[in-house]
C-alpha atoms as a PDB file:
ATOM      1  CA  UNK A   1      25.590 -53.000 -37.820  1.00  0.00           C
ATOM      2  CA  UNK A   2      27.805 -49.748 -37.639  1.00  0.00           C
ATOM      3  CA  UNK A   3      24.649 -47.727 -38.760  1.00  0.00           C
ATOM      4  CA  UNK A   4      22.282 -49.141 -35.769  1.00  0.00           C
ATOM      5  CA  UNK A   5      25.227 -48.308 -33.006  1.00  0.00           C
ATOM      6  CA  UNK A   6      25.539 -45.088 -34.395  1.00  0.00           C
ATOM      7  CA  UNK A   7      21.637 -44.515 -33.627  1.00  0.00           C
ATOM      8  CA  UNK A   8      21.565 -46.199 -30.849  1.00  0.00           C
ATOM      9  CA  UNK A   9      24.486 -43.884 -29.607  1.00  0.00           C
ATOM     10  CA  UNK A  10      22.491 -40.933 -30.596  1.00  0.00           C
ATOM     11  CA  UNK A  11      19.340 -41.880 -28.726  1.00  0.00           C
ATOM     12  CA  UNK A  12      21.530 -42.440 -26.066  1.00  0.00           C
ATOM     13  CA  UNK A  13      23.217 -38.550 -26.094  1.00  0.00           C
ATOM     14  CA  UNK A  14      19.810 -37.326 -26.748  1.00  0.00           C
ATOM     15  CA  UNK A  15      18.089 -38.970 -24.072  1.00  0.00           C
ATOM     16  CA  UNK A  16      21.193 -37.551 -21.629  1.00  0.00           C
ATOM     17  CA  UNK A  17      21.195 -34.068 -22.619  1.00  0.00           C
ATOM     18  CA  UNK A  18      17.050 -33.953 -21.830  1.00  0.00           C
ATOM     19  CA  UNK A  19      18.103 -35.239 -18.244  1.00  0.00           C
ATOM     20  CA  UNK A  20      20.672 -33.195 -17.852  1.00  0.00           C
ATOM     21  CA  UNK A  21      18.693 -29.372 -18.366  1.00  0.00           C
ATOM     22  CA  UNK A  22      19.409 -27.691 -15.352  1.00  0.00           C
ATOM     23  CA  UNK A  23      15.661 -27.623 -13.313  1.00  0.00           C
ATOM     24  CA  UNK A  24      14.765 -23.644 -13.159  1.00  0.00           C
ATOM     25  CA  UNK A  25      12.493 -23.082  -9.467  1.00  0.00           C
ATOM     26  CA  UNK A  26       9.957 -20.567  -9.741  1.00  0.00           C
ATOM     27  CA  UNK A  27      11.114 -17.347  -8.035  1.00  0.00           C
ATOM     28  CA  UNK A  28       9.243 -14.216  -7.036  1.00  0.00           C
ATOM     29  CA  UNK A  29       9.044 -10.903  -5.365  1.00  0.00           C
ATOM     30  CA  UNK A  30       5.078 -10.394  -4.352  1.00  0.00           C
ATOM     31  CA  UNK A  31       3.596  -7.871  -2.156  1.00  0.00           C
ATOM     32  CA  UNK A  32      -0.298  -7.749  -1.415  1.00  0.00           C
ATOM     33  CA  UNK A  33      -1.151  -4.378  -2.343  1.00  0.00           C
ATOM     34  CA  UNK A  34      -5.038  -4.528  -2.369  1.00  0.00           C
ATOM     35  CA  UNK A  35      -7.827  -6.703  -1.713  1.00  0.00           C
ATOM     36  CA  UNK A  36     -11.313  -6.723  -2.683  1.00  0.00           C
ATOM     37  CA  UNK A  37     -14.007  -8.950  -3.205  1.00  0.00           C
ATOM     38  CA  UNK A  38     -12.647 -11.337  -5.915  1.00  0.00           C
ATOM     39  CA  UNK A  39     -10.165  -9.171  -6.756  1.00  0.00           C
ATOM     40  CA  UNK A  40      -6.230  -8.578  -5.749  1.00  0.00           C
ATOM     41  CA  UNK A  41      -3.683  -5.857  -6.559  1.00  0.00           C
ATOM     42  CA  UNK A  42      -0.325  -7.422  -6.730  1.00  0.00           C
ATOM     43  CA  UNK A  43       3.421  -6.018  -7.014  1.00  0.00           C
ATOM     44  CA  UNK A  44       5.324  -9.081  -8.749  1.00  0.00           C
ATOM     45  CA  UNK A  45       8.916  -8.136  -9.393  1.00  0.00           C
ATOM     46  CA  UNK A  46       8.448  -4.775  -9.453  1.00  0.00           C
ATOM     47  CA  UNK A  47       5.406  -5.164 -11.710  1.00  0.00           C
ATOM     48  CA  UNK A  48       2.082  -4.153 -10.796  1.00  0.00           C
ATOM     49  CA  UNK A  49      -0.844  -6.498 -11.809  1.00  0.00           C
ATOM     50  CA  UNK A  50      -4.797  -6.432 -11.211  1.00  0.00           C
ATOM     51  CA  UNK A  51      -6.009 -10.228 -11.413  1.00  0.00           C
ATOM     52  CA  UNK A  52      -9.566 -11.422 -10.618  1.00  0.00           C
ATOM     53  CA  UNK A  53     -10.394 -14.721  -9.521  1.00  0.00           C
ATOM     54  CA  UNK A  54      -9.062 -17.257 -11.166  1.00  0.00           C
ATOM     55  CA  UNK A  55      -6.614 -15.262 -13.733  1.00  0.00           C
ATOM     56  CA  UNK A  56      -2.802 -16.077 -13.719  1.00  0.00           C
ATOM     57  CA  UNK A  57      -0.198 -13.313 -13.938  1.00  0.00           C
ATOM     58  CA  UNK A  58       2.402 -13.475 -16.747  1.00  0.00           C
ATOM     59  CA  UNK A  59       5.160 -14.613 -13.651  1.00  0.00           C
ATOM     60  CA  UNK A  60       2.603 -17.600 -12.842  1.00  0.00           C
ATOM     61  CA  UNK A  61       0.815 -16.462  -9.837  1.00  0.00           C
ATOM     62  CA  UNK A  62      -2.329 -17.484  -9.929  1.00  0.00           C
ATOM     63  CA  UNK A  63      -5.395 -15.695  -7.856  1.00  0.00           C
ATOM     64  CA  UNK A  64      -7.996 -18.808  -5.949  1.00  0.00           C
ATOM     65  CA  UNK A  65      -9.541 -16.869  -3.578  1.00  0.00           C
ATOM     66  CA  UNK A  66      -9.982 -12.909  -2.634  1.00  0.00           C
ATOM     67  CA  UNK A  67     -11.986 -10.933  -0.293  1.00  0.00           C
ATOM     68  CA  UNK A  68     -11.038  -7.707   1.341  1.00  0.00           C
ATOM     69  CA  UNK A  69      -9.027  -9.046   4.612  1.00  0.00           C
ATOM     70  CA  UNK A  70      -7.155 -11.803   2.421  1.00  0.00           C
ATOM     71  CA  UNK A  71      -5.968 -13.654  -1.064  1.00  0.00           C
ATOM     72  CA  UNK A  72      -5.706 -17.353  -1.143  1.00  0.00           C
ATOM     73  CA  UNK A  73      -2.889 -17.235  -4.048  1.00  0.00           C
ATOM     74  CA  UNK A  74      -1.429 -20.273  -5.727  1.00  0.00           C
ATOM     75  CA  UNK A  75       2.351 -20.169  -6.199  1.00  0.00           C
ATOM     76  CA  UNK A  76       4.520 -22.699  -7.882  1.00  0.00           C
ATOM     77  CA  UNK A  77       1.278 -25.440  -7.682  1.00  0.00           C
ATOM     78  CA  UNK A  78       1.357 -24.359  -3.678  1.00  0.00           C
ATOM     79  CA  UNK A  79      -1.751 -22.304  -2.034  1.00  0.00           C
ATOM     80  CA  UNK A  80      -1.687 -20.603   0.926  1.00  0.00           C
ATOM     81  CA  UNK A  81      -3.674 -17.743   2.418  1.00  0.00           C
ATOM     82  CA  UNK A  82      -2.451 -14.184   2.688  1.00  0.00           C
ATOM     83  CA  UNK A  83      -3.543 -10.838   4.479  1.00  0.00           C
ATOM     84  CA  UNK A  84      -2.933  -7.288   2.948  1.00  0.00           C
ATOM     85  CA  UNK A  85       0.451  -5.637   2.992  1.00  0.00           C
ATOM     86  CA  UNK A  86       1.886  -9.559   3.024  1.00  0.00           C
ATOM     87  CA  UNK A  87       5.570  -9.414   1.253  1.00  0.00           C
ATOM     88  CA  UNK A  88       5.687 -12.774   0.038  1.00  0.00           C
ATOM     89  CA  UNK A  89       9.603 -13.985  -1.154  1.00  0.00           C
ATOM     90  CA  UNK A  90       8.397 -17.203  -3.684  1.00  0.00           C
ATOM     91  CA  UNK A  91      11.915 -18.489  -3.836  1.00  0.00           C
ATOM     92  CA  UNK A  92      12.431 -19.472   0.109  1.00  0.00           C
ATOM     93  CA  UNK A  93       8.399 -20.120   0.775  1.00  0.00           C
ATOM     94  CA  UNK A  94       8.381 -16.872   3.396  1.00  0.00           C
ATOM     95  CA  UNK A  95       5.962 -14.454   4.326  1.00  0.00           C
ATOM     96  CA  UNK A  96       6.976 -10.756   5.345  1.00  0.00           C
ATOM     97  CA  UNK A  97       5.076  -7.865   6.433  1.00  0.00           C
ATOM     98  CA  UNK A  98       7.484  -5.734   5.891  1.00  0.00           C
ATOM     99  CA  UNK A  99       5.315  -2.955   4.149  1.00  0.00           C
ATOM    100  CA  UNK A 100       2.231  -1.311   5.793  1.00  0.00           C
ATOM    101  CA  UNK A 101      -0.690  -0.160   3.080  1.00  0.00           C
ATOM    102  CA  UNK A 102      -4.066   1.792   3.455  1.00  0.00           C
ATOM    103  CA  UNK A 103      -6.965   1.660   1.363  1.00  0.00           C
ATOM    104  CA  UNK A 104      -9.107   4.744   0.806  1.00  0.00           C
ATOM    105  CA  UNK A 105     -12.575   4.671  -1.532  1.00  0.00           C
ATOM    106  CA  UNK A 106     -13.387   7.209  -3.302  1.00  0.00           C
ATOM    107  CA  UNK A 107     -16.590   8.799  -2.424  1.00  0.00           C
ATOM    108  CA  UNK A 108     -18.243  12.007  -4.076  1.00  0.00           C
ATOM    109  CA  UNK A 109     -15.086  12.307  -6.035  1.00  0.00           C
ATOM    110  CA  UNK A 110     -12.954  12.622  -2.651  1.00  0.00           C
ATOM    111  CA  UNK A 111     -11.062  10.003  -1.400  1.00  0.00           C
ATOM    112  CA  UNK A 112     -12.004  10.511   2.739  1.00  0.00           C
ATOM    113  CA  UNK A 113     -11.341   7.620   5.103  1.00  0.00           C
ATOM    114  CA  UNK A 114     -11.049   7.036   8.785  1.00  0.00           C
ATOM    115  CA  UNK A 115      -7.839   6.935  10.839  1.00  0.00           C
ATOM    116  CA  UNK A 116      -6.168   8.487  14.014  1.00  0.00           C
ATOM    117  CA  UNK A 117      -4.119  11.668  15.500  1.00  0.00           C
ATOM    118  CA  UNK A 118      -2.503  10.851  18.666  1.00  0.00           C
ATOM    119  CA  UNK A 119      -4.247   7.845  19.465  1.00  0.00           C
ATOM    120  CA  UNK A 120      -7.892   9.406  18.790  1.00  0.00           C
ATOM    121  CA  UNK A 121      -9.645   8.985  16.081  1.00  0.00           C
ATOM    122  CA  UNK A 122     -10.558  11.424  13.284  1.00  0.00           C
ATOM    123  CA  UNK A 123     -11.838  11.710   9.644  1.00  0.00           C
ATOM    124  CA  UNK A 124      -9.363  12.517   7.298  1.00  0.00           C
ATOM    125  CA  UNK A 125     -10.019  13.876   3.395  1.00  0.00           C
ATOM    126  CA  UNK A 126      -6.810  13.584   1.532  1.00  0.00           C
ATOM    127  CA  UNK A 127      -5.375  16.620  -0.110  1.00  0.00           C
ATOM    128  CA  UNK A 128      -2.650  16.844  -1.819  1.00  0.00           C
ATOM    129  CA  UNK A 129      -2.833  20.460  -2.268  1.00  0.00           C
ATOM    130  CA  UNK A 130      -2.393  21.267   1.521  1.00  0.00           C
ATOM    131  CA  UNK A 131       0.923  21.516   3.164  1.00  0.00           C
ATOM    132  CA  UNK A 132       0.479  20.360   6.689  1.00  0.00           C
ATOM    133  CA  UNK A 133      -2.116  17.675   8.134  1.00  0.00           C
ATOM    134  CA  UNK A 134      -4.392  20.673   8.802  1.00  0.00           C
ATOM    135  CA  UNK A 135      -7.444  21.020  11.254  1.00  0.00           C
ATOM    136  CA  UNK A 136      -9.249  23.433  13.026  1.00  0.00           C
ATOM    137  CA  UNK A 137      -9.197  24.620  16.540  1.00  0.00           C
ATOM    138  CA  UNK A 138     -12.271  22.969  17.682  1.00  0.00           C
ATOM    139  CA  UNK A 139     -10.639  19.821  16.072  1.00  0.00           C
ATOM    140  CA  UNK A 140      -7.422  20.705  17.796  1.00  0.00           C
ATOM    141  CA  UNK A 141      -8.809  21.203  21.144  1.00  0.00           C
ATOM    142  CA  UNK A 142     -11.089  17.341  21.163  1.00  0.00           C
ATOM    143  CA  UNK A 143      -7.446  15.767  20.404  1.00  0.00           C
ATOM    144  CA  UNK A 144      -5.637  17.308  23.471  1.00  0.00           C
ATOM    145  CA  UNK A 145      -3.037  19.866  21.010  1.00  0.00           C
ATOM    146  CA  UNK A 146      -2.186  22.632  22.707  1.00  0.00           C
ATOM    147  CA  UNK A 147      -1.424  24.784  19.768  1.00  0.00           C
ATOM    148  CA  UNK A 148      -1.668  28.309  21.455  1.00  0.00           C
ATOM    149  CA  UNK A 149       1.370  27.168  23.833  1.00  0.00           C
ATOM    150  CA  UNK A 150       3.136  24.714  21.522  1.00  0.00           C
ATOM    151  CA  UNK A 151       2.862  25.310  18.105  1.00  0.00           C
ATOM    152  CA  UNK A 152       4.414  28.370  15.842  1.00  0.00           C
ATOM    153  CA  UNK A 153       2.655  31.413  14.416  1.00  0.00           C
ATOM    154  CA  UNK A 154       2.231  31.216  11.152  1.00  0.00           C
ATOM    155  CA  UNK A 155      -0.573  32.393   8.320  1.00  0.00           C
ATOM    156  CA  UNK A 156      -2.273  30.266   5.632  1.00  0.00           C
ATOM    157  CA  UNK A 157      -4.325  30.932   2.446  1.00  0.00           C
ATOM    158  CA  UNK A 158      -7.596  29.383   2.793  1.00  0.00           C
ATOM    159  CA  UNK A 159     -10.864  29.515   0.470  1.00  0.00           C
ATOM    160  CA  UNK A 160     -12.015  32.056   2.688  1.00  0.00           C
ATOM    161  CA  UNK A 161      -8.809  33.745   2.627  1.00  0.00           C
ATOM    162  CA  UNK A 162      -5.723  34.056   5.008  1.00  0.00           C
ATOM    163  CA  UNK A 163      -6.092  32.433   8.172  1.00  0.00           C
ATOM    164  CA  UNK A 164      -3.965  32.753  11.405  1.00  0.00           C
ATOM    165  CA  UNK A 165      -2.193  29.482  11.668  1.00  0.00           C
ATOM    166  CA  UNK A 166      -0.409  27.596  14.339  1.00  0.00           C
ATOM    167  CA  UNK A 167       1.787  24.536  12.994  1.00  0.00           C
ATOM    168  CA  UNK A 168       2.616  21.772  15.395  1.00  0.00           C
ATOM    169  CA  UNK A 169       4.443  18.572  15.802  1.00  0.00           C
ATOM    170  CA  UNK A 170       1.505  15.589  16.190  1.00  0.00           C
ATOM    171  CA  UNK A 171       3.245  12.735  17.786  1.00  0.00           C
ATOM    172  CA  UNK A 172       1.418  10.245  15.240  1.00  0.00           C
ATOM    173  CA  UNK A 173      -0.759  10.004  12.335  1.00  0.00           C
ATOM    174  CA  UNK A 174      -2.854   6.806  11.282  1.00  0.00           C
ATOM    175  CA  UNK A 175      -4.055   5.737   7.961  1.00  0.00           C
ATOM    176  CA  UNK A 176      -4.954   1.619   7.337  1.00  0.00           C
ATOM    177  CA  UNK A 177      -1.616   0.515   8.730  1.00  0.00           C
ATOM    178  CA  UNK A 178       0.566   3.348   8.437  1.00  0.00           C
ATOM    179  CA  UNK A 179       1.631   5.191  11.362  1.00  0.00           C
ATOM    180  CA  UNK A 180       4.013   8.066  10.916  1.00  0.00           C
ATOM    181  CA  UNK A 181       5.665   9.843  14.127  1.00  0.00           C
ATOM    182  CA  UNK A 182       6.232  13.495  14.062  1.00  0.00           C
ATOM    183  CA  UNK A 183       4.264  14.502  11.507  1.00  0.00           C
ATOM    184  CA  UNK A 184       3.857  18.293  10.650  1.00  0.00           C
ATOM    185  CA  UNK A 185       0.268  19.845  11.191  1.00  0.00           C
ATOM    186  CA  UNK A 186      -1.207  22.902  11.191  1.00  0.00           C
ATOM    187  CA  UNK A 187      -4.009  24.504  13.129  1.00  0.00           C
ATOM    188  CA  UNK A 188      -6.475  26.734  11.259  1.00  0.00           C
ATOM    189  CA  UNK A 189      -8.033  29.720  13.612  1.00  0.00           C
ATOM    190  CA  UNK A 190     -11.400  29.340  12.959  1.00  0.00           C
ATOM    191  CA  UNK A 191     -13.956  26.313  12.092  1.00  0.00           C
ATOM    192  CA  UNK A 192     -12.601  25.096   8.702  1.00  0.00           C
ATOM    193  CA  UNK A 193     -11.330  22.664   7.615  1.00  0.00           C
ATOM    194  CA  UNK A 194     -14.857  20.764   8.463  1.00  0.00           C
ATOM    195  CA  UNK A 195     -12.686  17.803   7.773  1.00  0.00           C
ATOM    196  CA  UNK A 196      -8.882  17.585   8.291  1.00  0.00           C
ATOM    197  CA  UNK A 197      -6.651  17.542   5.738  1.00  0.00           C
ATOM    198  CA  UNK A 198      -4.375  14.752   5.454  1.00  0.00           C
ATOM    199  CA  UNK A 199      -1.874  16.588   3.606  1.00  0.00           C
ATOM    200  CA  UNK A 200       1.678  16.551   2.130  1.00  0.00           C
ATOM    201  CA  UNK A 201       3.856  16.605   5.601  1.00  0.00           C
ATOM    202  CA  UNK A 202       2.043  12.553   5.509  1.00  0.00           C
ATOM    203  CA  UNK A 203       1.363  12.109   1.623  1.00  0.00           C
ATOM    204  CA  UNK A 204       5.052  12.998   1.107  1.00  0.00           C
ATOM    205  CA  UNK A 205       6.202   9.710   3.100  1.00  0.00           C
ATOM    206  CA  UNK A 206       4.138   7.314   1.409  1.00  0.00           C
ATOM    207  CA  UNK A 207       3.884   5.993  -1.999  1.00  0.00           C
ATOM    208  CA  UNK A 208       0.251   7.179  -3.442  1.00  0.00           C
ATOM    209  CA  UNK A 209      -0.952   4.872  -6.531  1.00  0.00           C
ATOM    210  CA  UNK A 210      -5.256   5.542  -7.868  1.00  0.00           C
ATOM    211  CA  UNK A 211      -6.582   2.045  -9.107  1.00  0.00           C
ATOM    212  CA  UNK A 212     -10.392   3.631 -10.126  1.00  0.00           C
ATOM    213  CA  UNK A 213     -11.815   4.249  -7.377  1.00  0.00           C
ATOM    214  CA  UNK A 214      -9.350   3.280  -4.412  1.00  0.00           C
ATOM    215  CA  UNK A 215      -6.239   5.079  -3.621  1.00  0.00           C
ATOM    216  CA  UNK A 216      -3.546   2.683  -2.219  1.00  0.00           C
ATOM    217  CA  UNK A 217      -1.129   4.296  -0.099  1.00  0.00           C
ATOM    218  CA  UNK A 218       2.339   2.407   0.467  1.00  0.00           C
ATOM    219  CA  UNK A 219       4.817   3.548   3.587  1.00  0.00           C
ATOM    220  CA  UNK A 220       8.484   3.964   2.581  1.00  0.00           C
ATOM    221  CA  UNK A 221      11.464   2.769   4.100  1.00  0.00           C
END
């Protein structure tokens, strides 16, 4: 009799302590740092991850849907549809967008993408070997900068050698969804760059990371 209220007791203190483990809720830092066709870059505590459709990071985020406007992701067994640059906080079910990205494909082994000086639009090849956001005057002229007046006589080595240079203050630069005011430029005398350089006065404020063949760029705060 003493033996089967002793086990009876013990089922009893076993069955308790299972009931009384503290629950543990699923909490995460994410931020959409690229999309692509079946395909998502995620930041997840700090911790960069590359998951294709239907793969589950190690934190338990799990990829349903992906194209290159927005993820449908699946966090703790709830889905919901985010956009690029979304900061997602796991723990209180909120979406951010604190943190504006920009995309930019390789092509011909130069990463060149589209974007905007002053409110006009330009082509921009990144180069992380030039100091300014550099152009030349013909460039300079289309986007209203009136270097000659405004900006400050300076000299620049070139592949064609030294160059009379005028560096200005552009009142914004464009990338994806970065905008930086006051950026640093240069004007080259002369008709190169062909392209213009989106260099380190804009590379410099951003965080650059190469995944392959895209180059995600990150503004900091």
């Amino acid at each position: 009799m003493l033996f089967m209220c002793k086990k009876y007791l013990l089922r009893i203190l076993l069955f308790s302590q299972i009931f009384l483990i503290p629950a543990y809720s699923f909490s995460a830092d994410i931020l959409i740092l690229g999309l692509f066709k079946d395909m998502a870059i995620l930041r997840i505590n700090n911790v960069q991850h590359k998951l294709k459709t239907g793969q589950t990071s190690p934190e338990g985020v799990k990829l349903i849907e992906a194209n290159s406007e927005e993820a449908i992701l699946e966090i703790d067994g709830k889905r919901q549809v985010y956009a690029l640059g979304s900061h997602v906080s796991a723990s209180t079910a909120t979406v951010k967008r604190e943190t504006s990205v920009a995309r930019i494909w390789a092509h011909r082994g130069m990463f060149t993408t589209a974007g905007s000086i002053n409110g006009q639009t330009v082509n921009f090849l990144v180069d992380t070997g030039a100091t300014w956001v550099a152009m030349n005057t013909a460039q300079a002229k289309r986007l209203g900068i009136n270097y000659r007046y405004e900006g400050k006589k300076a000299t620049a080595s070139t592949a064609n050698g030294v160059a009379r240079t005028y560096i200005v203050k552009l009142k914004s630069v464009k990338v994806g969804e970065i905008e930086l005011t006051n950026v640093d430029g240069a004007v080259l005398d002369g008709k190169g760059p062909n392209t213009v350089l989106l260099g380190m006065s804009f590379l410099n404020k951003v965080r650059m990371q190469r995944d392959g063949k895209v180059l995600l760029l990150e503004q900091k705060h």
